[in-house]
C-alpha atoms as a PDB file:
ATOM      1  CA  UNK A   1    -188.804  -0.659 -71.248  1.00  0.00           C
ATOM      2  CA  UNK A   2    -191.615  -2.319 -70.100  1.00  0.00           C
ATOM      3  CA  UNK A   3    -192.110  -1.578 -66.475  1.00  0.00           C
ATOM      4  CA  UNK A   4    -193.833   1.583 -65.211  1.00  0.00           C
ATOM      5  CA  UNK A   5    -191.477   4.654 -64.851  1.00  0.00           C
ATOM      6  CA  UNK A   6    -189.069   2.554 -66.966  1.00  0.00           C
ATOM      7  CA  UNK A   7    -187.837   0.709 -63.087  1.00  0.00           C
ATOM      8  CA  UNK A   8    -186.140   3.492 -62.319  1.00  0.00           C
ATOM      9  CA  UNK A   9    -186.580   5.511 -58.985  1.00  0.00           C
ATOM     10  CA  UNK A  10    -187.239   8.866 -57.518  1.00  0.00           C
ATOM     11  CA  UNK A  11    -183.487   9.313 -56.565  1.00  0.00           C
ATOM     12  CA  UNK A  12    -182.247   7.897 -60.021  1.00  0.00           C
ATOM     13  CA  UNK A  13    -184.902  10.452 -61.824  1.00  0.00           C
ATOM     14  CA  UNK A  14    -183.477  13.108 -60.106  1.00  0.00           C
ATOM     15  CA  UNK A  15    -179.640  12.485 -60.371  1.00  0.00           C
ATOM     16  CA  UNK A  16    -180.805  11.968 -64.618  1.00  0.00           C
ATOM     17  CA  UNK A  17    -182.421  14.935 -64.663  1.00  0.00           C
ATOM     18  CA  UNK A  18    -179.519  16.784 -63.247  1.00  0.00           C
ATOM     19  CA  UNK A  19    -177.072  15.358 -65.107  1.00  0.00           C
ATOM     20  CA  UNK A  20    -178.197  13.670 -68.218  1.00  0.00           C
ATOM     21  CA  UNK A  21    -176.670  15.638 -71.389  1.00  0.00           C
ATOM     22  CA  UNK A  22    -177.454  13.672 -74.121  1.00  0.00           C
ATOM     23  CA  UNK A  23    -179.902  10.625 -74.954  1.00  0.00           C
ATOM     24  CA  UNK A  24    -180.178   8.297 -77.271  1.00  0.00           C
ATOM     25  CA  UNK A  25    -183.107   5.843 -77.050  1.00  0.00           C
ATOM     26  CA  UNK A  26    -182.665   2.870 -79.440  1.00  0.00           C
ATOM     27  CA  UNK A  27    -184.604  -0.131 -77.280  1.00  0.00           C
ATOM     28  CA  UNK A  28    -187.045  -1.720 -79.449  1.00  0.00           C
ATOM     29  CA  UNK A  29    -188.631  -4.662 -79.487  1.00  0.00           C
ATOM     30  CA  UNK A  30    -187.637  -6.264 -83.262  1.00  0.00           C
ATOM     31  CA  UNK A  31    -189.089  -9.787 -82.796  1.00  0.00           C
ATOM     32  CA  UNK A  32    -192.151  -9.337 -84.573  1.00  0.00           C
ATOM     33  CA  UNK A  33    -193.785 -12.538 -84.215  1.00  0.00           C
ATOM     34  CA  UNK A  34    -194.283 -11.976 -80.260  1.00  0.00           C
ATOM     35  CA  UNK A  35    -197.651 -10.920 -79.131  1.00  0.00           C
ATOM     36  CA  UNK A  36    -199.073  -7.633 -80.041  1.00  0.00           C
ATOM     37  CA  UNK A  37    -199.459  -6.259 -76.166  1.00  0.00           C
ATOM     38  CA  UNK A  38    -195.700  -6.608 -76.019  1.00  0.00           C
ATOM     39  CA  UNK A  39    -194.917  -4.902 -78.807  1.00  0.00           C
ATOM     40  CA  UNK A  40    -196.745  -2.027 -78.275  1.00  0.00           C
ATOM     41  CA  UNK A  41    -195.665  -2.069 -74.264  1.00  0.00           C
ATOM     42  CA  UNK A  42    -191.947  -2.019 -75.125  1.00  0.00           C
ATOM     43  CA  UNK A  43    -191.931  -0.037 -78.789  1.00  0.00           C
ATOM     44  CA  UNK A  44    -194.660   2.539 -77.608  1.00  0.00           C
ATOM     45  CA  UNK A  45    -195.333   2.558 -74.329  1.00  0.00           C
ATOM     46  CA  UNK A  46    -190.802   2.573 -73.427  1.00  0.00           C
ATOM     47  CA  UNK A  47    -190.778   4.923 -75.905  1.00  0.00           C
ATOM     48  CA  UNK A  48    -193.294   7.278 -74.765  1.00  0.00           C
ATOM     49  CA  UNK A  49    -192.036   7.255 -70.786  1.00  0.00           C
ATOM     50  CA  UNK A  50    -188.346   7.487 -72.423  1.00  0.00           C
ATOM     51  CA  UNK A  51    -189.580  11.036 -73.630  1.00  0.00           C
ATOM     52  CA  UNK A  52    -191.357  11.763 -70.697  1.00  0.00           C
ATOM     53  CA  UNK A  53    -188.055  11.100 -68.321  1.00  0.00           C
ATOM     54  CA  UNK A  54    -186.056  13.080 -71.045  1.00  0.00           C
ATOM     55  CA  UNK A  55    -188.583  16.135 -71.079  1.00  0.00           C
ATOM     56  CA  UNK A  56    -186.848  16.485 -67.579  1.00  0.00           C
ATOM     57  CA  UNK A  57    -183.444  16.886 -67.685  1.00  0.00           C
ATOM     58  CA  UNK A  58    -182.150  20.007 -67.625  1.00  0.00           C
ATOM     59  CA  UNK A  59    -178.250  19.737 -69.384  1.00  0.00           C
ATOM     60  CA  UNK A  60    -179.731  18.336 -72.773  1.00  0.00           C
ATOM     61  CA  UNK A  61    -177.557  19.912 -75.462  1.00  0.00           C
ATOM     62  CA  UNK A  62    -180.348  19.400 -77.874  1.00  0.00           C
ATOM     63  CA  UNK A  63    -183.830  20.391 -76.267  1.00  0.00           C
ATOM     64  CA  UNK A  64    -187.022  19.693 -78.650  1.00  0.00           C
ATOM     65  CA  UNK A  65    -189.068  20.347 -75.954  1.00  0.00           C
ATOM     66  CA  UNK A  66    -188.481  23.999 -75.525  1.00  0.00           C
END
């Protein structure tokens, strides 16, 4: 959750987005005494890229987006 684009790649994107029915992001980062930087990288940075990737899939059965 905290690498750029969430490590995944162009190919990988595009198979999820064509394929990808249902998600369910629960990655968090619960250790609370770690620094603040990588909280907020992994709880709201993954978080926010995890919607962004999801905004593009086209099965979703639930869309919030639309």
């Amino acid at each position: 959750m905290s690498i750029i684009g969430l490590g995944i790649s162009d190919t990988h994107r595009q198979l999820l987005a064509e394929t990808v029915q249902i998600v369910f992001h629960a990655a968090a980062e619960v250790r609370f005494n770690d620094s603040l930087h990588k909280l907020v990288t992994i709880n709201l940075r993954g978080t926010r890229q995890m919607l962004q990737l999801a905004e593009s899939f086209k099965k979703l059965q639930v869309n919030q987006f639309a």
